[in-house]
N, C-alpha and C. Protein backbone atom coordinates (compact mmCIF):
# COMPACT_ATOMS: atom_id res chain seq x y z
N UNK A 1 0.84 -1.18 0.00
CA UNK A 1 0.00 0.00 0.00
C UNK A 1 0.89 1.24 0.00
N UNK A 2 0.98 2.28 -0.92
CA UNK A 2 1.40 3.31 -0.77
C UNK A 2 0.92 4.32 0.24
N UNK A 3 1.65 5.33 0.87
CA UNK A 3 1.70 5.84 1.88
C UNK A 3 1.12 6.76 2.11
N UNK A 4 0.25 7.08 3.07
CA UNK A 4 -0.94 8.36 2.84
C UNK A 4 -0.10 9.11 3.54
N UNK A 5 -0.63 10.34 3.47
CA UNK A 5 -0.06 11.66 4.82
C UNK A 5 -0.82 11.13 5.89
N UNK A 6 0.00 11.00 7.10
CA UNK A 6 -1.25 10.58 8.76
C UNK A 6 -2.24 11.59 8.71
N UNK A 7 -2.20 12.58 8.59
CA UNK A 7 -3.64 13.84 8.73
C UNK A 7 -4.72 12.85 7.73
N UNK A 8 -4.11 12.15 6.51
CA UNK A 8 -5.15 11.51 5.62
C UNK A 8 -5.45 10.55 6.05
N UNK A 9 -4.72 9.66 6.52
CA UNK A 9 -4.89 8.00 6.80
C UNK A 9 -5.73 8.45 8.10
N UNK A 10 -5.99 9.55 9.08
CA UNK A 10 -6.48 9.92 10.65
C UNK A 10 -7.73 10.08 10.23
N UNK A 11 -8.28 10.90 9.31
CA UNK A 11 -9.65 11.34 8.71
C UNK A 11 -10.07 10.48 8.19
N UNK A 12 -9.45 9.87 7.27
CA UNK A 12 -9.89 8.30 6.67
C UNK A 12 -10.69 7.42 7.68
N UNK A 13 -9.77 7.00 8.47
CA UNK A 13 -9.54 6.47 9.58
C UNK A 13 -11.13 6.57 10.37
N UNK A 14 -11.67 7.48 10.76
CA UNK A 14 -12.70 8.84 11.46
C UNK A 14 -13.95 8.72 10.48
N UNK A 15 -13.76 8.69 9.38
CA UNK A 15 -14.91 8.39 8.49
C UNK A 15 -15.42 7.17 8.39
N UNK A 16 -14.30 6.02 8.69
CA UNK A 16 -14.91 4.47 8.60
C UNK A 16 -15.47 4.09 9.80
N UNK A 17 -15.02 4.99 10.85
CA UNK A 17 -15.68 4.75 12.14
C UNK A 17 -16.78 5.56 12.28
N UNK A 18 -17.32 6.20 11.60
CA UNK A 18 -18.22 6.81 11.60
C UNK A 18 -19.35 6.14 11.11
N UNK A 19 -19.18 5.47 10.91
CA UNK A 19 -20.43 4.26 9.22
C UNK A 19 -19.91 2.82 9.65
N UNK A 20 -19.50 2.66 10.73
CA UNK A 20 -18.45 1.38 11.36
C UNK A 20 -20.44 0.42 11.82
N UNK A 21 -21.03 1.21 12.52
CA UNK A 21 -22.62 0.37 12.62
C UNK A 21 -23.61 0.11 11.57
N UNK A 22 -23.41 0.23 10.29
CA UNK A 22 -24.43 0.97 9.55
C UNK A 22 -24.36 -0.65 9.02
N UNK A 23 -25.71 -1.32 8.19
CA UNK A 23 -25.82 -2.84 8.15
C UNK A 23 -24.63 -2.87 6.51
N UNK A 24 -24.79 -1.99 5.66
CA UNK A 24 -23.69 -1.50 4.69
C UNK A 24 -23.76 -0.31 4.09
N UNK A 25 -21.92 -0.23 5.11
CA UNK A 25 -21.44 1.54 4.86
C UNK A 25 -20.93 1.62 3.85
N UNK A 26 -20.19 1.22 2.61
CA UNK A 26 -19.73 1.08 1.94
C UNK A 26 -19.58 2.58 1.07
N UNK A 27 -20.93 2.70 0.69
CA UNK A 27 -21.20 3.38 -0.22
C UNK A 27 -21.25 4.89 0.72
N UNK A 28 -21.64 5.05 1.81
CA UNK A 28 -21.44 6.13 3.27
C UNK A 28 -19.97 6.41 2.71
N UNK A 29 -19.28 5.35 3.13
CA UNK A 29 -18.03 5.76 3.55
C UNK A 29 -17.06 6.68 1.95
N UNK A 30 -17.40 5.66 1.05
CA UNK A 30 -16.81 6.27 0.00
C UNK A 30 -17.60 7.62 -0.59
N UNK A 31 -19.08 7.99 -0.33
CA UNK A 31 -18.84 9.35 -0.88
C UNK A 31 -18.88 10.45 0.30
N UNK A 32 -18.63 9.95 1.53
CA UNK A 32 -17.92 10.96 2.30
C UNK A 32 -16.49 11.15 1.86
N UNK A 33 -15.55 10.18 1.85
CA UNK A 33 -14.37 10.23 1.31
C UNK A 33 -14.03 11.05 0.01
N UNK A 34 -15.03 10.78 -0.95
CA UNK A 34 -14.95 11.56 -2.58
C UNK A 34 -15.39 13.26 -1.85
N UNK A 35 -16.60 13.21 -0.90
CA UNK A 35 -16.65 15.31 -1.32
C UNK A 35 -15.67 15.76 -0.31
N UNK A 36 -14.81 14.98 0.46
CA UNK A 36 -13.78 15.40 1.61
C UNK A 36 -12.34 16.05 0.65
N UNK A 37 -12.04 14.71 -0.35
CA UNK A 37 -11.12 14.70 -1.38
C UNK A 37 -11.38 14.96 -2.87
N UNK A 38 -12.42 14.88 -3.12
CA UNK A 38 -12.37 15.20 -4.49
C UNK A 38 -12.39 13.66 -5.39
N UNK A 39 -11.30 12.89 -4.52
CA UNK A 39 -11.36 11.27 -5.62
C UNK A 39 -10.50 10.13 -4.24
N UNK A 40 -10.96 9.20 -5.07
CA UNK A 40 -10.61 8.03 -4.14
C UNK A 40 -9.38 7.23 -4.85
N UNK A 41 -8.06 7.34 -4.77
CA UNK A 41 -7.45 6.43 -4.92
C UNK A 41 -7.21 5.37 -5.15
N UNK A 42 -6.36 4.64 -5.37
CA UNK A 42 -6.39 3.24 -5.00
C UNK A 42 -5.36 3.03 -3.50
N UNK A 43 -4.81 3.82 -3.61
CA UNK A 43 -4.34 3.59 -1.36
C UNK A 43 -5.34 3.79 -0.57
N UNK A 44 -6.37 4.66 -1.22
CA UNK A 44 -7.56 4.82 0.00
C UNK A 44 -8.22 3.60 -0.16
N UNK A 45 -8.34 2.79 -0.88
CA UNK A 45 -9.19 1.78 -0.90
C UNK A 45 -8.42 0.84 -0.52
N UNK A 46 -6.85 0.85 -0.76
CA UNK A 46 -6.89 -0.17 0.22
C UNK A 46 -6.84 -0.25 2.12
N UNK A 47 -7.04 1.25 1.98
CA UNK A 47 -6.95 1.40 3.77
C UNK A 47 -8.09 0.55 3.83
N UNK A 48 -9.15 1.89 3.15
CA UNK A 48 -10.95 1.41 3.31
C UNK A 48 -10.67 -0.22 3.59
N UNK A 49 -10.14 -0.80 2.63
CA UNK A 49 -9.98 -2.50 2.83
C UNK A 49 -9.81 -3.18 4.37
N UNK A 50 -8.65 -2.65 4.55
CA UNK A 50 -8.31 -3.24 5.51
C UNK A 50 -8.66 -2.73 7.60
N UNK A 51 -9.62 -1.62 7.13
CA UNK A 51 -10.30 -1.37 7.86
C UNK A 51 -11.86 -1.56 7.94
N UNK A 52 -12.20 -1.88 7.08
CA UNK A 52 -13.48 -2.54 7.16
C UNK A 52 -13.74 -3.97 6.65
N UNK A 53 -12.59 -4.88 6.16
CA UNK A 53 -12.75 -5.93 5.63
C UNK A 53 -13.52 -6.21 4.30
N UNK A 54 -14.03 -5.44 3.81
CA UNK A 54 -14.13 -5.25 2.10
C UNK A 54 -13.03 -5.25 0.81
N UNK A 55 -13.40 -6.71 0.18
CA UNK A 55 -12.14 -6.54 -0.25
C UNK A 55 -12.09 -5.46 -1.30
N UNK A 56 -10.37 -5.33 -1.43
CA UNK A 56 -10.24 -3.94 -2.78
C UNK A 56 -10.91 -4.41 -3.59
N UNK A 57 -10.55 -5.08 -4.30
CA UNK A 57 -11.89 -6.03 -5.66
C UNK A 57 -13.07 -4.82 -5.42
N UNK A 58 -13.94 -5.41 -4.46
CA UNK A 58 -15.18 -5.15 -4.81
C UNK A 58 -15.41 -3.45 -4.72
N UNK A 59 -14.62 -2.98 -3.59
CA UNK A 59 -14.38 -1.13 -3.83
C UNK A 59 -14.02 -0.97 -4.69
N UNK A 60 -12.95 -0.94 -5.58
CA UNK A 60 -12.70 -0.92 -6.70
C UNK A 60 -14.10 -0.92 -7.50
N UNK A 61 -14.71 -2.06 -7.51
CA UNK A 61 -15.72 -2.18 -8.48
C UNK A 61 -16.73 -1.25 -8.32
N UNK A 62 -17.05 -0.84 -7.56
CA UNK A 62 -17.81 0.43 -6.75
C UNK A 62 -17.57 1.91 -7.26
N UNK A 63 -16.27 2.17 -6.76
CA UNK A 63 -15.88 3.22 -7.42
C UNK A 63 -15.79 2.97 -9.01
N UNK A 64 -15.35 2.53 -9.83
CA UNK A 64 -15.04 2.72 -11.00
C UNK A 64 -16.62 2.21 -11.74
N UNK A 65 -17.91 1.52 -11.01
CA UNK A 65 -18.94 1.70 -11.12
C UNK A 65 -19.68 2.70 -11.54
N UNK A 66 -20.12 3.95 -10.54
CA UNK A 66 -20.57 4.99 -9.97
C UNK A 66 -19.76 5.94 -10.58
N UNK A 67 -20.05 6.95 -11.76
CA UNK A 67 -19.73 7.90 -12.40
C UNK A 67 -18.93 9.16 -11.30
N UNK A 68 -20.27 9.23 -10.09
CA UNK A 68 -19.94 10.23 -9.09
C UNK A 68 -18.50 10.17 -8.95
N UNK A 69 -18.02 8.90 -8.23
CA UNK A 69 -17.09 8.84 -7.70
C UNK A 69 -15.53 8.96 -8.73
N UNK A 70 -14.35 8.88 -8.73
CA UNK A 70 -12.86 9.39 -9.26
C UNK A 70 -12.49 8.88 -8.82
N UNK A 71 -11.42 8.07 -10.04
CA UNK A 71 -9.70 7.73 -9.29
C UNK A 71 -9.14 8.45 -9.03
N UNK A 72 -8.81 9.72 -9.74
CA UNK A 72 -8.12 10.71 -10.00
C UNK A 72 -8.59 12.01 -9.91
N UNK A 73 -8.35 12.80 -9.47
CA UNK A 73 -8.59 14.44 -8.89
C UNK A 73 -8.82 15.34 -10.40
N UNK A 74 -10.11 15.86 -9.43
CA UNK A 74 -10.62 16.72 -10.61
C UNK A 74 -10.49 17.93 -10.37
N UNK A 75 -10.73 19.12 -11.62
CA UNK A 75 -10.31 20.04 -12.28
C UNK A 75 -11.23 21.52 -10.56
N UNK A 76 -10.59 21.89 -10.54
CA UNK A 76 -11.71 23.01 -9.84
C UNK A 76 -12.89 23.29 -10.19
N UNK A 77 -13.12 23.74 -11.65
CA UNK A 77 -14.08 23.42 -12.68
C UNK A 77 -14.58 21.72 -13.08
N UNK A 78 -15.32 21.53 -12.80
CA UNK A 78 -16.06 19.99 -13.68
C UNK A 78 -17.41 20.74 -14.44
N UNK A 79 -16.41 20.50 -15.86
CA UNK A 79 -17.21 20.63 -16.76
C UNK A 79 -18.39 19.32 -17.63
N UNK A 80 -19.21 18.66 -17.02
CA UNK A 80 -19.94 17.93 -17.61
C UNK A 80 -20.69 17.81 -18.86
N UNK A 81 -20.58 17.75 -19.36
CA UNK A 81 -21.65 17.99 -20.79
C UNK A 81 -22.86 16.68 -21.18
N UNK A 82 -23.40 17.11 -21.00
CA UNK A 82 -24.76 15.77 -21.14
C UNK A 82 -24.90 15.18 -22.50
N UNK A 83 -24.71 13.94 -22.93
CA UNK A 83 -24.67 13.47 -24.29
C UNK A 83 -25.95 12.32 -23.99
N UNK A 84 -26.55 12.50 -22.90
CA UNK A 84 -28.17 11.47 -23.21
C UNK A 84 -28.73 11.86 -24.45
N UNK A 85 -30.04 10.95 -25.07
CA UNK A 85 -30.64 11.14 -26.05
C UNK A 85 -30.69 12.62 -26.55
N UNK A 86 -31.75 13.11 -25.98
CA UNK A 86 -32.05 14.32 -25.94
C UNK A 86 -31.16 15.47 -26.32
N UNK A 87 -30.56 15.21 -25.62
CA UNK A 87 -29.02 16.51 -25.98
C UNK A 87 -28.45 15.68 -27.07
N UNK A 88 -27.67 14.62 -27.47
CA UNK A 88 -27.23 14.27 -28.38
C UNK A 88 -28.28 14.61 -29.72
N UNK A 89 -29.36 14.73 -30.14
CA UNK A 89 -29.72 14.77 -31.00
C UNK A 89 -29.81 16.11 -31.23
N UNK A 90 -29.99 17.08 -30.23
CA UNK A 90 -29.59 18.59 -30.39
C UNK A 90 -28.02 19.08 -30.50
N UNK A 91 -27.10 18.25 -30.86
CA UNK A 91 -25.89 18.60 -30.89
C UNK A 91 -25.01 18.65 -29.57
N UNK A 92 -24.87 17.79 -28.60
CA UNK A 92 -24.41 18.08 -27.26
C UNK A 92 -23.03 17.59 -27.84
N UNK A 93 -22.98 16.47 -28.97
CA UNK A 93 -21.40 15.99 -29.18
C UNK A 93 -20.78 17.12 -29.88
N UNK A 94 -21.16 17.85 -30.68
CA UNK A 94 -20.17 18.65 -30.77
C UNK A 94 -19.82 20.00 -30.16
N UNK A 95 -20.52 20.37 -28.86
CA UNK A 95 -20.34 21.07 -27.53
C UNK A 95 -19.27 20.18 -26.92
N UNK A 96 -19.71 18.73 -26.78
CA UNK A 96 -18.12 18.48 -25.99
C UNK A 96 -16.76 18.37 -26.94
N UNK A 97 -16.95 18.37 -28.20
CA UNK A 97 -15.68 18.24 -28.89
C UNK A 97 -15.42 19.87 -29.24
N UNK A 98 -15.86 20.54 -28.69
CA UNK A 98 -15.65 22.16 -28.90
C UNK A 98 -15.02 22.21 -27.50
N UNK A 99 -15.59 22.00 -26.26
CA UNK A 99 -14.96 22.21 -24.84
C UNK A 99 -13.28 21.16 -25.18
N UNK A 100 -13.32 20.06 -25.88
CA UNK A 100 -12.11 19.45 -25.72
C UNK A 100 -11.59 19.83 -26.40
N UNK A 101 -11.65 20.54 -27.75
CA UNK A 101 -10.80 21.00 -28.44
C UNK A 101 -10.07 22.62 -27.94
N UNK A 102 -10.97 23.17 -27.21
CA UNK A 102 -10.69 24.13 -26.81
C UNK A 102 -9.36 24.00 -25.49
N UNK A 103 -9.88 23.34 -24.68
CA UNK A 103 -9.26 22.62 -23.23
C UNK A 103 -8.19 22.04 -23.44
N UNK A 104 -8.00 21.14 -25.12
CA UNK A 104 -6.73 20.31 -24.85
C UNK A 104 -6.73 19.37 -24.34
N UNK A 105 -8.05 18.32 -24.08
CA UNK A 105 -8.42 17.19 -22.91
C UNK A 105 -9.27 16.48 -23.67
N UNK A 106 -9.72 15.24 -23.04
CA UNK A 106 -10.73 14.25 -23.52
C UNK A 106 -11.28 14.04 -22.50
N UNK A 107 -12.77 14.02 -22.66
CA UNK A 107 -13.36 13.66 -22.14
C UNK A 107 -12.66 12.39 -20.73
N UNK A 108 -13.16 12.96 -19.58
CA UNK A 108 -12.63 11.90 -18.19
C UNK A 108 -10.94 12.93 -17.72
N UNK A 109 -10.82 13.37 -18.53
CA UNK A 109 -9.63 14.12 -17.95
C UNK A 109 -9.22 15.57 -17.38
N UNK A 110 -8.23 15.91 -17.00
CA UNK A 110 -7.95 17.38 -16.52
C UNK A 110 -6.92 17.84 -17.19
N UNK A 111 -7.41 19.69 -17.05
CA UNK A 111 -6.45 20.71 -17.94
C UNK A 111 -5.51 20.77 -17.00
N UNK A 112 -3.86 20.61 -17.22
CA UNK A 112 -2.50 20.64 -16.65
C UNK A 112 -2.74 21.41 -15.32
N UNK A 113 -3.03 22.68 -16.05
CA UNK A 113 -3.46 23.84 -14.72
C UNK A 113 -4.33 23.51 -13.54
N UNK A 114 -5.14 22.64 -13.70
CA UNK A 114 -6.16 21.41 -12.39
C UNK A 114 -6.93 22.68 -12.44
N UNK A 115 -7.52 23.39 -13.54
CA UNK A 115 -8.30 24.23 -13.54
C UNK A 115 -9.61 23.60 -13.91
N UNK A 116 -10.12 22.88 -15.43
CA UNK A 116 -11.32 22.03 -16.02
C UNK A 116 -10.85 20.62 -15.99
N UNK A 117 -11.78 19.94 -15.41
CA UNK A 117 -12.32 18.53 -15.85
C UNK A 117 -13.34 18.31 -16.88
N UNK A 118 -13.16 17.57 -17.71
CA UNK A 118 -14.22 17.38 -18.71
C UNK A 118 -14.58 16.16 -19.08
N UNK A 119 -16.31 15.96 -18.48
CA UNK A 119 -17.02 14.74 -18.55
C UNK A 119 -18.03 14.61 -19.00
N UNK A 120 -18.05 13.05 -19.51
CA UNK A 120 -19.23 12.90 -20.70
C UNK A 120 -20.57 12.18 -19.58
N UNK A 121 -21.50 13.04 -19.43
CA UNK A 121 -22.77 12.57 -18.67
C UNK A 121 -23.70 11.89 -19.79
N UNK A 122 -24.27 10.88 -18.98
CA UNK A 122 -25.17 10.10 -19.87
C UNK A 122 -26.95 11.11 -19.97
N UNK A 123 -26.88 11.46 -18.32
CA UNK A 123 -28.19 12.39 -18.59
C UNK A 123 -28.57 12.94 -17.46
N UNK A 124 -28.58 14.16 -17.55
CA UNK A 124 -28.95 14.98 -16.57
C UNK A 124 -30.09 15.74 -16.09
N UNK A 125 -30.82 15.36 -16.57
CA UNK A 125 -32.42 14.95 -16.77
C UNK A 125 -32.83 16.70 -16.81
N UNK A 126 -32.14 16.87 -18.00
CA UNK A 126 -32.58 18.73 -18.41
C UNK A 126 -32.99 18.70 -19.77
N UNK A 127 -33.50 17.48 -20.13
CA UNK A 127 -34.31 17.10 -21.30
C UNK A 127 -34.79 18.54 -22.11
N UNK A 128 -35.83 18.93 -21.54
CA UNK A 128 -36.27 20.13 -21.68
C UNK A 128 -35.29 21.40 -22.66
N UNK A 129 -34.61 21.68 -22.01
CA UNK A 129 -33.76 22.57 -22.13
C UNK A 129 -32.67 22.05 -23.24
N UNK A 130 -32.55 21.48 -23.67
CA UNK A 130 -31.68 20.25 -24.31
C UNK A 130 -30.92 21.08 -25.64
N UNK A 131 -29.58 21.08 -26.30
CA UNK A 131 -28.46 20.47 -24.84
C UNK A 131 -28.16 21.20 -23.84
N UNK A 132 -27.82 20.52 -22.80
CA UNK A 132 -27.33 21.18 -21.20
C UNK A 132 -26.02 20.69 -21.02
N UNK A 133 -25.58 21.39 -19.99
CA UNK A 133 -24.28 21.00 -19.75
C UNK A 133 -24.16 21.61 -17.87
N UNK A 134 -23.71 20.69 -17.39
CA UNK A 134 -23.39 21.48 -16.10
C UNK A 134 -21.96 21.89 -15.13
N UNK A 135 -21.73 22.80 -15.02
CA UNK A 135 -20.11 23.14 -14.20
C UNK A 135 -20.58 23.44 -12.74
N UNK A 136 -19.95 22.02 -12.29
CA UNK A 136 -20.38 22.81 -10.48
C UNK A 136 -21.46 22.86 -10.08
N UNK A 137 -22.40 21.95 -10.69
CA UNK A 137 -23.50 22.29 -10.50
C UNK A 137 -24.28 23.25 -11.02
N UNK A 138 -24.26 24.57 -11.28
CA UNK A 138 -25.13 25.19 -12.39
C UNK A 138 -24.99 24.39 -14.09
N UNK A 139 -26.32 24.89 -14.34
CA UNK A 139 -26.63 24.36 -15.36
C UNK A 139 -27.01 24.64 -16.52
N UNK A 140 -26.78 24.29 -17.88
CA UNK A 140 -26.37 25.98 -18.70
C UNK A 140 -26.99 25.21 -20.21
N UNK A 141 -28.85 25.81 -20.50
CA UNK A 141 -29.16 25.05 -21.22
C UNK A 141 -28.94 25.25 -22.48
N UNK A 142 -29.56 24.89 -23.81
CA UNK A 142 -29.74 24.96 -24.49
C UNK A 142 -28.19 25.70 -25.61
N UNK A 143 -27.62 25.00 -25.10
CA UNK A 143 -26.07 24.90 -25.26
C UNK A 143 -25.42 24.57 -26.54
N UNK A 144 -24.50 26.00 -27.56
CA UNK A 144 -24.36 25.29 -28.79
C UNK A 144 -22.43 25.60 -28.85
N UNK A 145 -22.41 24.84 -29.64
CA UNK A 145 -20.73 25.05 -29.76
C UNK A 145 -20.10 26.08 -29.62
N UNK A 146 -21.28 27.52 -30.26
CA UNK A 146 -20.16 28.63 -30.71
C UNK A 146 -20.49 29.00 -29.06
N UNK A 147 -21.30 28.71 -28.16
CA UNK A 147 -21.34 29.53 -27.05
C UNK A 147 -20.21 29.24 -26.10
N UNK A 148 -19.50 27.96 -26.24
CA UNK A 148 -18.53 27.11 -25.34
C UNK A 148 -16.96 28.47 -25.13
N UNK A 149 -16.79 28.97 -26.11
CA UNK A 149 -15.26 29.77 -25.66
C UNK A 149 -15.67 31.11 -24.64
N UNK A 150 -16.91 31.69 -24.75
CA UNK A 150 -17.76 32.24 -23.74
C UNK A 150 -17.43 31.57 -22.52
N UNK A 151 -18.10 30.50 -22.38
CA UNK A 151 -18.40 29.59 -20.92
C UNK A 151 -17.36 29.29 -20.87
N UNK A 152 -16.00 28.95 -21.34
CA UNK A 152 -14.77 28.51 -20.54
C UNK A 152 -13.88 30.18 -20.35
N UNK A 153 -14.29 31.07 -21.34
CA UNK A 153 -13.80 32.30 -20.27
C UNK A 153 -14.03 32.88 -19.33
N UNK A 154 -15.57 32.77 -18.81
CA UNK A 154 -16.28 33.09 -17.83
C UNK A 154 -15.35 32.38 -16.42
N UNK A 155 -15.23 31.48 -16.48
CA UNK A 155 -14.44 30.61 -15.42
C UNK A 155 -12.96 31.20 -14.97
N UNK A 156 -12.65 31.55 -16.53
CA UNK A 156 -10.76 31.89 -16.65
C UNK A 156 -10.96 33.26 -16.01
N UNK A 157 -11.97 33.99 -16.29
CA UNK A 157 -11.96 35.33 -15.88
C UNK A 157 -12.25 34.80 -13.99
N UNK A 158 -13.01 34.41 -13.73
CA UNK A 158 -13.10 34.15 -12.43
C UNK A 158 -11.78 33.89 -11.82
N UNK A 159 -10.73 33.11 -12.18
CA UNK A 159 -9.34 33.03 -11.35
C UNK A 159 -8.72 34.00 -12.02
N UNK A 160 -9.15 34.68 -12.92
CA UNK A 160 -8.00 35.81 -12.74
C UNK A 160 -8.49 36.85 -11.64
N UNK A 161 -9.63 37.05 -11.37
CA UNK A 161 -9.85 37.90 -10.46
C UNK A 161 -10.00 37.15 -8.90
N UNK A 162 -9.64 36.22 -8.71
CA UNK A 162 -9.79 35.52 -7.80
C UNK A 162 -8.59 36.16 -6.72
């Protein structure tokens, strides 16, 4: 197992005991862990392992299950773009190949700067509004390619004045 910082392995630690009664914490424990950190490792899972007796296998399978959850640390920005039916037939694929071409990224990955993440959602149930896309939670409908260098400056302007 690679080596956490003790402040990490202590909180870790604090969260499994926290969900230590529950009939199955599993899923408790890991998305307390994901909005604490951002993503779950594979050293956190094997602590998670060996503190709750779940094997890595099946966390593993869990996390890399569940869209929510990350191996890997995301962007300050998570840029989602919804490619369900709905938006795909209004053009949502080429909103995300405008955000990736713009970004320099593919879809599931982060800009160098750990500024955008950019992810392909199956559906974000903004049918309606279609295509949508969401950063952070707001949600930004009816979404077309040429509007995308807009919406990723809006952000850039935000850390510059940050």
């Amino acid at each position: 197992m690679a080596k956490l910082q003790l402040a990490a392995e202590k909180q870790i630690r604090e969260i499994v005991e926290r969900y230590k009664d529950e009939e199955t914490p599993l899923m408790m424990i890991l998305e307390a862990i994901q909005s604490e950190y951002g993503y779950i490792p594979i050293e956190v899972q094997e602590l998670v392992s060996s503190l709750t007796g779940i094997p890595v296998a099946e966390i593993y399978g869990v996390v890399t299950f569940y869209s929510f959850f990350s191996l890997s640390p995301k962007g300050k920005y998570v840029v989602g773009v919804c490619l369900g039916t709905a938006c795909y037939v209004k053009g949502s694929q080429l909103v995300m190949d405008k955000f990736s071409e713009i970004l320099g990224i593919k879809p599931g990955e982060t800009t160098k700067d750990g500024l955008f993440t950019l992810d392909a959602l199956r559906c974000i149930g903004a049918c309606g509004i279609a295509p949508a896309l969401s950063i952070n939670g707001k949600v930004y409908p009816k979404v077309s390619a040429g509007q995308v260098p807009g919406i990723i400056k809006e952000y850039q302007d935000k850390e510059a004045n940050a």
